[in-house]
Each structure stands twice: as structure tokens, then as C-alpha cells.
PDB file of N, CA and C in Angstrom:
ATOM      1  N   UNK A   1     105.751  87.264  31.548  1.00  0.00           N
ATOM      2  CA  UNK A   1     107.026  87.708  32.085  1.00  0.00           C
ATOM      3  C   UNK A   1     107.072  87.536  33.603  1.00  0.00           C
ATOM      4  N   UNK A   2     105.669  87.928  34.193  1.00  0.00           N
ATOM      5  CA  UNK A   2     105.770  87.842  35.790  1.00  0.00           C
ATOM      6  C   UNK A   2     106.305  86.464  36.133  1.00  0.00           C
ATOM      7  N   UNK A   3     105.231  85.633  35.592  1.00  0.00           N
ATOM      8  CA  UNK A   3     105.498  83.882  35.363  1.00  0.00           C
ATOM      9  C   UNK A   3     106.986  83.609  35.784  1.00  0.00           C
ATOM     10  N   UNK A   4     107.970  83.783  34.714  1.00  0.00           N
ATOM     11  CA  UNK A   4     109.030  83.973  34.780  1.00  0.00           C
ATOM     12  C   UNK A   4     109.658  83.724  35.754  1.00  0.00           C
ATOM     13  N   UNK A   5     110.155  85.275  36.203  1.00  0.00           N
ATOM     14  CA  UNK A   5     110.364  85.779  37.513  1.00  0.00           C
ATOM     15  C   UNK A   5     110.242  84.900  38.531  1.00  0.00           C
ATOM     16  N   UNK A   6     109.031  84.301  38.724  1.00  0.00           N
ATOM     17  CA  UNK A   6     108.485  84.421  39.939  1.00  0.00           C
ATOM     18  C   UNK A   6     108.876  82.602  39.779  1.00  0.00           C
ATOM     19  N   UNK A   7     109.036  81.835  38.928  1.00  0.00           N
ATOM     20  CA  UNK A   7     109.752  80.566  38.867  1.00  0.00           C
ATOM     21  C   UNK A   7     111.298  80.571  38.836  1.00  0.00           C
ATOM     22  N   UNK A   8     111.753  81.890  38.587  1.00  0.00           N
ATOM     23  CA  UNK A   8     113.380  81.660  38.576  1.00  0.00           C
ATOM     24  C   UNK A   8     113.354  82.179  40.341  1.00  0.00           C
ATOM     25  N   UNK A   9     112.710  83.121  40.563  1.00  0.00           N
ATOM     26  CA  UNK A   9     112.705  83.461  42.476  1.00  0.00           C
ATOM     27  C   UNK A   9     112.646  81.829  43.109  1.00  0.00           C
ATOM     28  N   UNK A  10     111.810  81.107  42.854  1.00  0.00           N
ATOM     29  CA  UNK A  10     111.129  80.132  43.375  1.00  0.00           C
ATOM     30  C   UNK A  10     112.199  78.587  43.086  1.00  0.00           C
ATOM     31  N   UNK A  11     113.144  79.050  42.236  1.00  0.00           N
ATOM     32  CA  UNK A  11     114.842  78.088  41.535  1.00  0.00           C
ATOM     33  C   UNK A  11     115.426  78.437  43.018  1.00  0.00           C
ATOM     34  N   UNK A  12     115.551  79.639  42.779  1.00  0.00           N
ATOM     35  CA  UNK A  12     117.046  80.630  43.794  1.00  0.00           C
ATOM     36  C   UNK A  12     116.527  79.715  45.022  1.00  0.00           C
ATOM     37  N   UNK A  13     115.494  79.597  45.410  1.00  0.00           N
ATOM     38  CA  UNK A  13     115.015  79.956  47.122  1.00  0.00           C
ATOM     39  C   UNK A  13     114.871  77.905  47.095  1.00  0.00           C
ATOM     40  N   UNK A  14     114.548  77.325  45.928  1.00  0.00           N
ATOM     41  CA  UNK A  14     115.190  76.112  46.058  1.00  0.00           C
ATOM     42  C   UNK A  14     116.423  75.160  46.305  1.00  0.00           C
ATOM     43  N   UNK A  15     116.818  75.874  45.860  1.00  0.00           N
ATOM     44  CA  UNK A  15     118.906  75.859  45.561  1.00  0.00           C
ATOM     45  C   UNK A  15     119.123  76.226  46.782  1.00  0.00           C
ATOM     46  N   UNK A  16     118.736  76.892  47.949  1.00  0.00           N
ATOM     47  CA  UNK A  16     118.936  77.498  48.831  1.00  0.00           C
ATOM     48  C   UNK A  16     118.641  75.972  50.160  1.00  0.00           C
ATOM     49  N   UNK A  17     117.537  76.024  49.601  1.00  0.00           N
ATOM     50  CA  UNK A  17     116.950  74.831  50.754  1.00  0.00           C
ATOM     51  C   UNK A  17     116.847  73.780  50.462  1.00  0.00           C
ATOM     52  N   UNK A  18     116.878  72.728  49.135  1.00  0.00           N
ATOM     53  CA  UNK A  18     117.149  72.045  48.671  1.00  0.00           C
ATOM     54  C   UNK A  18     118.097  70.878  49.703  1.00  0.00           C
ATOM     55  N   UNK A  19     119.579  71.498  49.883  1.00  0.00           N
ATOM     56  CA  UNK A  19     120.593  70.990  50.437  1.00  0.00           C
ATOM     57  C   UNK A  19     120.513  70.607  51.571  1.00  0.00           C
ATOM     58  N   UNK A  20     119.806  71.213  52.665  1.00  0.00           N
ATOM     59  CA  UNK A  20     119.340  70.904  53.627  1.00  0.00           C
ATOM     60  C   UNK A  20     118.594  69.952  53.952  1.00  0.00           C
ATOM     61  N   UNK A  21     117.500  69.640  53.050  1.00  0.00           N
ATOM     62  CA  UNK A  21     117.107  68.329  53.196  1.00  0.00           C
ATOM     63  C   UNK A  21     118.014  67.176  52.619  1.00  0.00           C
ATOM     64  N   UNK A  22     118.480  67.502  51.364  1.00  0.00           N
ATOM     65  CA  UNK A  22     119.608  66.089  51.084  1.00  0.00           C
ATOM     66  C   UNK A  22     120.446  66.263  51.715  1.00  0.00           C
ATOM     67  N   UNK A  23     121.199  66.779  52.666  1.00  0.00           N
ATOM     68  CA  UNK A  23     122.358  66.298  53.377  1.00  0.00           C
ATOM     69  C   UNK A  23     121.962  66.383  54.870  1.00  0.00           C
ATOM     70  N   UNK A  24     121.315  66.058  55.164  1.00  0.00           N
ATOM     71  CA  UNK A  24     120.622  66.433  57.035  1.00  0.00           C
ATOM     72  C   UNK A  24     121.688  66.634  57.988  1.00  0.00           C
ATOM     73  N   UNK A  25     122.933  65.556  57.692  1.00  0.00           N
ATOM     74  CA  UNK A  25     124.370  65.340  58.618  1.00  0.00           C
ATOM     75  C   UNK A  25     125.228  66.161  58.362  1.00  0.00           C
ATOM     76  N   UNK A  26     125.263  66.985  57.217  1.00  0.00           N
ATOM     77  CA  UNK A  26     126.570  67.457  56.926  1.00  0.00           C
ATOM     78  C   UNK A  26     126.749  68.863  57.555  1.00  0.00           C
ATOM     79  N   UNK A  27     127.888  69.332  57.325  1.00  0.00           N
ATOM     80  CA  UNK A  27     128.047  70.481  58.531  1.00  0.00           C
ATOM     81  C   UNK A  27     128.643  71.272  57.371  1.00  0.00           C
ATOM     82  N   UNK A  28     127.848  72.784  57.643  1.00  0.00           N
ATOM     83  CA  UNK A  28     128.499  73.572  56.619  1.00  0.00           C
ATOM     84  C   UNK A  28     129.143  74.724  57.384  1.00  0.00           C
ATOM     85  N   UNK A  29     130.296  74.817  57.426  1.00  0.00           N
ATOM     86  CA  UNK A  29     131.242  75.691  58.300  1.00  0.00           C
ATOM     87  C   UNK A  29     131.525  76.983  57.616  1.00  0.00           C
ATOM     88  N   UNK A  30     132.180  78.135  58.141  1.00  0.00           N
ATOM     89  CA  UNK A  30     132.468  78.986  57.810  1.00  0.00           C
ATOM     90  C   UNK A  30     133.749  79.025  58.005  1.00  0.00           C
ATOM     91  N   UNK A  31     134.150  80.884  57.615  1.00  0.00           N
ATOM     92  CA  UNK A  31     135.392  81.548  57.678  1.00  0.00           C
ATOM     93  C   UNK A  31     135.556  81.590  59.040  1.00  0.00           C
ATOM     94  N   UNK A  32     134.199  81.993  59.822  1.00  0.00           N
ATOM     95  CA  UNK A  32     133.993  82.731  61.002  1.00  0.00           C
ATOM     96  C   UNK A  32     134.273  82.027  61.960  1.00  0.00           C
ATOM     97  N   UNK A  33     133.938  80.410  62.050  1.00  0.00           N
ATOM     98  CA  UNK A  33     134.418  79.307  62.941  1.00  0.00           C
ATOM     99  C   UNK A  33     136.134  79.090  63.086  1.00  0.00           C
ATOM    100  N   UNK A  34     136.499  79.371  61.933  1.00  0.00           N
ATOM    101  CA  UNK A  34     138.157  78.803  61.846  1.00  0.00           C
ATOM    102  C   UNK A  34     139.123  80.378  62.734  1.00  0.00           C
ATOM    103  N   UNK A  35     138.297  81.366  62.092  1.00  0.00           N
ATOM    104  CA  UNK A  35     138.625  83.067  62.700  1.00  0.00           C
ATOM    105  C   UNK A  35     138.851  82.962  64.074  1.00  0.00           C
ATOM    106  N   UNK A  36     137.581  82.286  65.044  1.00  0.00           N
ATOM    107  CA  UNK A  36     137.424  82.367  66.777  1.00  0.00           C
ATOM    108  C   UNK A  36     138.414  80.963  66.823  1.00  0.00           C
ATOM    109  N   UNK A  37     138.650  80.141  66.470  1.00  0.00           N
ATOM    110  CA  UNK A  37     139.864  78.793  66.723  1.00  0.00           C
ATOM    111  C   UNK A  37     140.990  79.426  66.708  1.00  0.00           C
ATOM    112  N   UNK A  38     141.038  80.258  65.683  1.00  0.00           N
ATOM    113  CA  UNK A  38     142.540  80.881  65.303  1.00  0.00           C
ATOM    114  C   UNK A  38     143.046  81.933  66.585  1.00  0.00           C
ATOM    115  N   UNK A  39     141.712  82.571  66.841  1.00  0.00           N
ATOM    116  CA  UNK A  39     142.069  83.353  67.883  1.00  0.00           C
ATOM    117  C   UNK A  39     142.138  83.454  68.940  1.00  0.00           C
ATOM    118  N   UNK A  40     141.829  82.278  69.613  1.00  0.00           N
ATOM    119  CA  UNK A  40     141.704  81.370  70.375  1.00  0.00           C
ATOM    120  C   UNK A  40     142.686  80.965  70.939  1.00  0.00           C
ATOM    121  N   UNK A  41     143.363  80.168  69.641  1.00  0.00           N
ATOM    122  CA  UNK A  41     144.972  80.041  70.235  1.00  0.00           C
ATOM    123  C   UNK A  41     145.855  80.595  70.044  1.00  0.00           C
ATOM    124  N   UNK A  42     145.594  82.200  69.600  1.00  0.00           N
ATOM    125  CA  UNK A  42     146.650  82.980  69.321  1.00  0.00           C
ATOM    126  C   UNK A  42     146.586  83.524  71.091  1.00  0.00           C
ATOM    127  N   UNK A  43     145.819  84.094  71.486  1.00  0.00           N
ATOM    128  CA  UNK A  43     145.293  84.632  72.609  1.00  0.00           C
ATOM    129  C   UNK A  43     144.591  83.983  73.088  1.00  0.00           C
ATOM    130  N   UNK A  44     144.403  83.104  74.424  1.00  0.00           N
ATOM    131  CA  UNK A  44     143.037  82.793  75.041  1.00  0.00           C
ATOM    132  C   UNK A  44     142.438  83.034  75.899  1.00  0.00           C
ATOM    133  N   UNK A  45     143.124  84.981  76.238  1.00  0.00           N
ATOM    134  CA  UNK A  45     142.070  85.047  77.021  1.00  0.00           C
ATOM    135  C   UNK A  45     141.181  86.412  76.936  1.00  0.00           C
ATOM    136  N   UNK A  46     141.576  86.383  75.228  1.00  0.00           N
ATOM    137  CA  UNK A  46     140.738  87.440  74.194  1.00  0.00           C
ATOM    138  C   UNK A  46     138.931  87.480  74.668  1.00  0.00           C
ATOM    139  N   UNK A  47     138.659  88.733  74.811  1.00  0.00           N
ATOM    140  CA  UNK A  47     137.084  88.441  74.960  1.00  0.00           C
ATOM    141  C   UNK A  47     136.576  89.622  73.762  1.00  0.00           C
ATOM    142  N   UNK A  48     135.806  88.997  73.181  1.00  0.00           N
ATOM    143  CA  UNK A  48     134.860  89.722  72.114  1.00  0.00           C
ATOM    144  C   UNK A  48     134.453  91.347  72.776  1.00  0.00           C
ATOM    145  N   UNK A  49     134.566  92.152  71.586  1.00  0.00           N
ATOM    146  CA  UNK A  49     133.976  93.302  72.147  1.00  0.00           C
ATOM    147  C   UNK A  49     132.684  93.307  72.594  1.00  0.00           C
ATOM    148  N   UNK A  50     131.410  92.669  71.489  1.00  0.00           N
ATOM    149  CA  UNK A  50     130.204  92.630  71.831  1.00  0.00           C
ATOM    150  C   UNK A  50     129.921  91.021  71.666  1.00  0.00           C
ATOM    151  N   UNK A  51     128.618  90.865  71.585  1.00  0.00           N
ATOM    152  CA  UNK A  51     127.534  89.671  71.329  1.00  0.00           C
ATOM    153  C   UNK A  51     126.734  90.196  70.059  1.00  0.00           C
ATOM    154  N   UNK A  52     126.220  89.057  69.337  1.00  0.00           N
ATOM    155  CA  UNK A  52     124.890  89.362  68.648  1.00  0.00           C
ATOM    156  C   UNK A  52     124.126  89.285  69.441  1.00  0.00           C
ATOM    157  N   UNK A  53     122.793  89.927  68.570  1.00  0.00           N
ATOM    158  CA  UNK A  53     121.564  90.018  69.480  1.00  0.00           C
ATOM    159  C   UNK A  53     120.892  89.026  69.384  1.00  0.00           C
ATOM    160  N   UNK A  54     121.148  87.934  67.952  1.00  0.00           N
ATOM    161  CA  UNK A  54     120.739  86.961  68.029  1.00  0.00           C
ATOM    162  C   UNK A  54     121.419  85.819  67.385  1.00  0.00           C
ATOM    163  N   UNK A  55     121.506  84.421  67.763  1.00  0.00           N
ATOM    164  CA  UNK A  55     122.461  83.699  67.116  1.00  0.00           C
ATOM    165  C   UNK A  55     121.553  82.256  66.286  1.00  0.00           C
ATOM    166  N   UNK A  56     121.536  82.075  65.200  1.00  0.00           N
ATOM    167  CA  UNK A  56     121.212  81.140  64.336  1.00  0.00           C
ATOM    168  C   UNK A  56     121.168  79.427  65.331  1.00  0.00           C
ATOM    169  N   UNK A  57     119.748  79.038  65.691  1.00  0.00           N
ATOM    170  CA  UNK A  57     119.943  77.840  66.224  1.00  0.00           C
ATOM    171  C   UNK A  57     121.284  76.764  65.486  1.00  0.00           C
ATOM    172  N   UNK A  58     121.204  76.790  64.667  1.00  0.00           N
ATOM    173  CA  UNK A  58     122.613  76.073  63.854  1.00  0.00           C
ATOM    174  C   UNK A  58     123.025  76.575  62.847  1.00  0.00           C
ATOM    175  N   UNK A  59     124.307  75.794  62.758  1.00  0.00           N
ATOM    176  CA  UNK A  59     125.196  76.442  61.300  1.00  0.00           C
ATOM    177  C   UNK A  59     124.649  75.805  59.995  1.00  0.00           C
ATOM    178  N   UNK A  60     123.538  75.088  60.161  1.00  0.00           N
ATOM    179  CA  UNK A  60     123.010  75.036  58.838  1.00  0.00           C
ATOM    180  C   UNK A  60     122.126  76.576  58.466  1.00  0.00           C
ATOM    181  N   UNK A  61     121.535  76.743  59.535  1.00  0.00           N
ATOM    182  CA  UNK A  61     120.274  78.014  59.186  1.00  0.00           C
ATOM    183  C   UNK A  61     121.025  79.608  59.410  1.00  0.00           C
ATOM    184  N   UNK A  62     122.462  79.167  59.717  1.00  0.00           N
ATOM    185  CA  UNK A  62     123.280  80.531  59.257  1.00  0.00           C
ATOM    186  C   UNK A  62     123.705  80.476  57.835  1.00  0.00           C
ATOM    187  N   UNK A  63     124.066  78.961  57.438  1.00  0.00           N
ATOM    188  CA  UNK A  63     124.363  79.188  56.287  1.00  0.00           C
ATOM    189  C   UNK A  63     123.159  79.723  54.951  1.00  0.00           C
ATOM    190  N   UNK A  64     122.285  79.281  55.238  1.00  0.00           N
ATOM    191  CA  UNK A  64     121.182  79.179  54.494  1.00  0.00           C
ATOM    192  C   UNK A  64     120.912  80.686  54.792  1.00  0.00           C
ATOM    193  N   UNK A  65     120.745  81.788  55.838  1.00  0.00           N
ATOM    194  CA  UNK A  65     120.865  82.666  55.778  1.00  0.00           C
ATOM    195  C   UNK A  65     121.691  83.596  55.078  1.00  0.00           C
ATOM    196  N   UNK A  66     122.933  83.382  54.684  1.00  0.00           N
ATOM    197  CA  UNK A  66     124.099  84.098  54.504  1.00  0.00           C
ATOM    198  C   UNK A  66     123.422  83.688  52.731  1.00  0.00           C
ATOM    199  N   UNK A  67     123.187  82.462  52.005  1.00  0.00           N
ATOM    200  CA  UNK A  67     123.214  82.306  50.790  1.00  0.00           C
ATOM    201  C   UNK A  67     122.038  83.010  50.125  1.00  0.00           C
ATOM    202  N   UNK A  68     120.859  83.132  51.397  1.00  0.00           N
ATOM    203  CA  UNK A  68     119.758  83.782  50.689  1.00  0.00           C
ATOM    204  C   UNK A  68     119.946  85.206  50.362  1.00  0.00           C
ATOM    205  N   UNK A  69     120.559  86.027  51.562  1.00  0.00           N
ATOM    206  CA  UNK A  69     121.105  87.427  51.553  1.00  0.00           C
ATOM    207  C   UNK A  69     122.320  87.550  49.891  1.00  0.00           C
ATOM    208  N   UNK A  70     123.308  86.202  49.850  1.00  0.00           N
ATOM    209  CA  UNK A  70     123.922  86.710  48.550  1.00  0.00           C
ATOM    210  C   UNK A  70     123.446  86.511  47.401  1.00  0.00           C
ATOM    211  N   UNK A  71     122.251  85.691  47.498  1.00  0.00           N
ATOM    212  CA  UNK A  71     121.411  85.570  46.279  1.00  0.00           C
ATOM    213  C   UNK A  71     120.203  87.152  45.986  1.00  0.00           C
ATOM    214  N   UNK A  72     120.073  87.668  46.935  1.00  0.00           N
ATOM    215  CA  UNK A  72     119.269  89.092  46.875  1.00  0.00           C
ATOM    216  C   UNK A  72     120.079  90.058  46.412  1.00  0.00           C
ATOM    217  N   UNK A  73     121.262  89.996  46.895  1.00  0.00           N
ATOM    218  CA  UNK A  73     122.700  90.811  46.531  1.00  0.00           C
ATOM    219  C   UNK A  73     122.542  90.712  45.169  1.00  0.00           C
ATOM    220  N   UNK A  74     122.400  89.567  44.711  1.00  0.00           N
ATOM    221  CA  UNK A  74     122.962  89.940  43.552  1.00  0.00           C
ATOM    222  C   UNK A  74     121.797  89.735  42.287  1.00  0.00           C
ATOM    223  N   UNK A  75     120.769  89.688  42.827  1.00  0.00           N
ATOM    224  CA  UNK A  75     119.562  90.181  41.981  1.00  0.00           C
ATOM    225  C   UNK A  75     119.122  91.644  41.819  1.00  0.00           C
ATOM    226  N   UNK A  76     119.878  92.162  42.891  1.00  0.00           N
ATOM    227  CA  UNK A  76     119.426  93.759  43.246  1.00  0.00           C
ATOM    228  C   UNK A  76     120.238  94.025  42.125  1.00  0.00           C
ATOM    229  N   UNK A  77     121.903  93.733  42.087  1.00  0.00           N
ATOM    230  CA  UNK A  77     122.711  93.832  41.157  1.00  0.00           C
ATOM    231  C   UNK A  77     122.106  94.124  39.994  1.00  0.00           C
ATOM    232  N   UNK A  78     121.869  92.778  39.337  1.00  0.00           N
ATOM    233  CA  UNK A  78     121.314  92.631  38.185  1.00  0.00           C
ATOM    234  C   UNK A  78     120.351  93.419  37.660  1.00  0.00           C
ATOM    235  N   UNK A  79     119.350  93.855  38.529  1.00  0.00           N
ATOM    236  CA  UNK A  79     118.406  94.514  38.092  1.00  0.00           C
ATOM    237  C   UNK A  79     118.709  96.044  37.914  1.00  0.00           C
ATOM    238  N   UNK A  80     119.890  96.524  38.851  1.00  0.00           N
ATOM    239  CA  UNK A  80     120.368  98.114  38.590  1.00  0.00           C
ATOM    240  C   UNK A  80     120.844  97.841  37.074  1.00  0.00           C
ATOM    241  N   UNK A  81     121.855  96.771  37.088  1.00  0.00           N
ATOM    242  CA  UNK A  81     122.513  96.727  35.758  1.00  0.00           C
ATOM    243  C   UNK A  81     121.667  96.645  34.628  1.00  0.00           C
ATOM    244  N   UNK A  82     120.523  95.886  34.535  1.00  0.00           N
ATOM    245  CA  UNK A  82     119.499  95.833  33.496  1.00  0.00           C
ATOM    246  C   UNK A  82     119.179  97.294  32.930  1.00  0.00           C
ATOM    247  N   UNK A  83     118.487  97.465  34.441  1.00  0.00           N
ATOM    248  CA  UNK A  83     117.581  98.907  34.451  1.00  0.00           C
ATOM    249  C   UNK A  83     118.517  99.630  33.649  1.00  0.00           C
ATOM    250  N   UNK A  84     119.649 100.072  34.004  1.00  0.00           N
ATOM    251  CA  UNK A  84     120.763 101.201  33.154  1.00  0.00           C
ATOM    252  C   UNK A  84     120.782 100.293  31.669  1.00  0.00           C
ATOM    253  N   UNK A  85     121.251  99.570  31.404  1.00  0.00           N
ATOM    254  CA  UNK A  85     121.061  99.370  29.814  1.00  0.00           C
ATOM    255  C   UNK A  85     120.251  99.296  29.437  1.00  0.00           C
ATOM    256  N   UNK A  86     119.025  98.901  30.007  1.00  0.00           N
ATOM    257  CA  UNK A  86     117.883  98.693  29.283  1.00  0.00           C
ATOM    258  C   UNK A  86     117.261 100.594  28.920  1.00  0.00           C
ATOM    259  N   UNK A  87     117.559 101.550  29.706  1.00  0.00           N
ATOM    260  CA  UNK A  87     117.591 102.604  29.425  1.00  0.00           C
ATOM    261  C   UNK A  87     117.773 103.741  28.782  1.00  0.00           C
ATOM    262  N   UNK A  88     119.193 102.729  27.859  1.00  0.00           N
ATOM    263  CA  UNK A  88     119.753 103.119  26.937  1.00  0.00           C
ATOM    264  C   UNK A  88     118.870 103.171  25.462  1.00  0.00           C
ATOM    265  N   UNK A  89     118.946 104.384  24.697  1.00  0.00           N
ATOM    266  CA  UNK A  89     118.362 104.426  23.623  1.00  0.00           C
ATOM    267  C   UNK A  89     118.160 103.154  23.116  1.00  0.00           C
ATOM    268  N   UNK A  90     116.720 102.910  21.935  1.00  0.00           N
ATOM    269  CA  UNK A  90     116.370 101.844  21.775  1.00  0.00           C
ATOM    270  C   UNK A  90     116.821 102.093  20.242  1.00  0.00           C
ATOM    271  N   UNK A  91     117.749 102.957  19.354  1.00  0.00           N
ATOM    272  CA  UNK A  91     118.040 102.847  18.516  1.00  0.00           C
ATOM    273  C   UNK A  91     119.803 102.612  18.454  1.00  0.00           C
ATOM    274  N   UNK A  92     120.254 102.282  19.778  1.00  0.00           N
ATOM    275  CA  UNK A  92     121.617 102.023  19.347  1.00  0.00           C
ATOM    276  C   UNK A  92     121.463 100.340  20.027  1.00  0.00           C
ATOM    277  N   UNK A  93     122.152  99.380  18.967  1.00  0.00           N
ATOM    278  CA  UNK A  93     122.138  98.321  19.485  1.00  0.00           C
ATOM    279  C   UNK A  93     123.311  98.013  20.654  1.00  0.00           C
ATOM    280  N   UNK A  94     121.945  97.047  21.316  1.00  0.00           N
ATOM    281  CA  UNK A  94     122.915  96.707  22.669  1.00  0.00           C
ATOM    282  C   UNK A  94     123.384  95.364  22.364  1.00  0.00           C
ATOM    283  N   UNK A  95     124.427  94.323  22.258  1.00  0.00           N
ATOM    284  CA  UNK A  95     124.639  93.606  22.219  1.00  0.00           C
ATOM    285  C   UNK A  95     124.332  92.519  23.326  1.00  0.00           C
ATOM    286  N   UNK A  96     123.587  93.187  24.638  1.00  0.00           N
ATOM    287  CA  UNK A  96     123.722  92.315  26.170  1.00  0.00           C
ATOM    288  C   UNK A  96     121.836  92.128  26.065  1.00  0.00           C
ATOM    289  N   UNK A  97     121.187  92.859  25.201  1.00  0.00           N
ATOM    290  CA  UNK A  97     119.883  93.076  24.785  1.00  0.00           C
ATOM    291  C   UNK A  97     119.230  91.918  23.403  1.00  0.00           C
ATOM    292  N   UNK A  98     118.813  90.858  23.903  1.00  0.00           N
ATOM    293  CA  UNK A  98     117.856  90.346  22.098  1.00  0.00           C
ATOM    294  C   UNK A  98     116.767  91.043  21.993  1.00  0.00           C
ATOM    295  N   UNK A  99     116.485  91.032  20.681  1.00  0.00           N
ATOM    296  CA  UNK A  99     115.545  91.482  20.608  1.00  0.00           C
ATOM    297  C   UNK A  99     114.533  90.698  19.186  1.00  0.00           C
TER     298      UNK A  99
END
């Protein structure tokens, strides 16, 4: 079972970085780029309340950041959701359960 796990972790964190090497040129943009353009020319002489404390050498290794964080998101998910059904009496059938 660990086995498992630890090859579907080792999928996620591929899928993640994978892309980065096949596309070296391509530019993966955000919401957040089009947000400061927009506001930009709504107002230009808007100044940010703060700074980060730190900023991603590029928008590839923000993106790759942002996908690893929603891939944890939603393993944490999964695993609350397991944990509670799997919790559930083992004499009423679960349909989300083989057995």
C-alpha cells in the first residue's frame, strides 16, 4: 500500500515538473499579471499597499509553485474525506468503498 502512495506522490510531483522541461519557452501567466495591467490603466499612479517578502525568480517557478500547493490541497481533501467514510461502520455498505 505504502508502494502505492508513494508512486502516485511521485505521478503528482511529475505532472508538476514534467512541463517545464518540455516547454522551456513557453510562458505560463496568471490572473495576477492581467489584475496589475488592468490596474494600471485604470489608475497609474496606484501604489500597492505592501511587497512580498519574496518573489519567484520566474513565472514558471510561481506557477509550478501555485500547482504543487493545489495538488496538496487537494490530497489533504481526499484524505479527510476517506478518513470520514472509511470510519463509517464496516457493516453498512459504502458504495465509494470496494471491498
Amino acid at each position: 500500500m505504502k508502494k502505492k502512495i508513494i508512486l502516485i506522490l511521485l505521478a503528482v510531483v511529475a505532472l508538476a515538473v514534467l512541463p517545464l522541461f518540455l516547454l522551456p519557452d513557453a510562458e505560463f501567466g496568471g490572473a495576477d499579471a492581467e489584475a496589475e495591467n488592468l490596474i494600471t490603466a485604470i489608475a497609474p499612479d496606484y501604489e500597492p499597499w505592501f511587497q512580498g517578502f519574496w518573489e519567484p525568480p520566474s513565472g514558471e517557478v510561481e506557477s509550478l509553485l501555485f500547482a504543487l500547493q493545489a495538488a496538496f490541497g487537494a490530497g489533504v481533501v481526499s484524505f479527510v474525506l476517506g478518513y470520514y467514510i472509511g470510519k463509517k461502520s464496516p457493516e453498512k455498505k459504502n458504495p465509494l468503498v470496494h471491498t
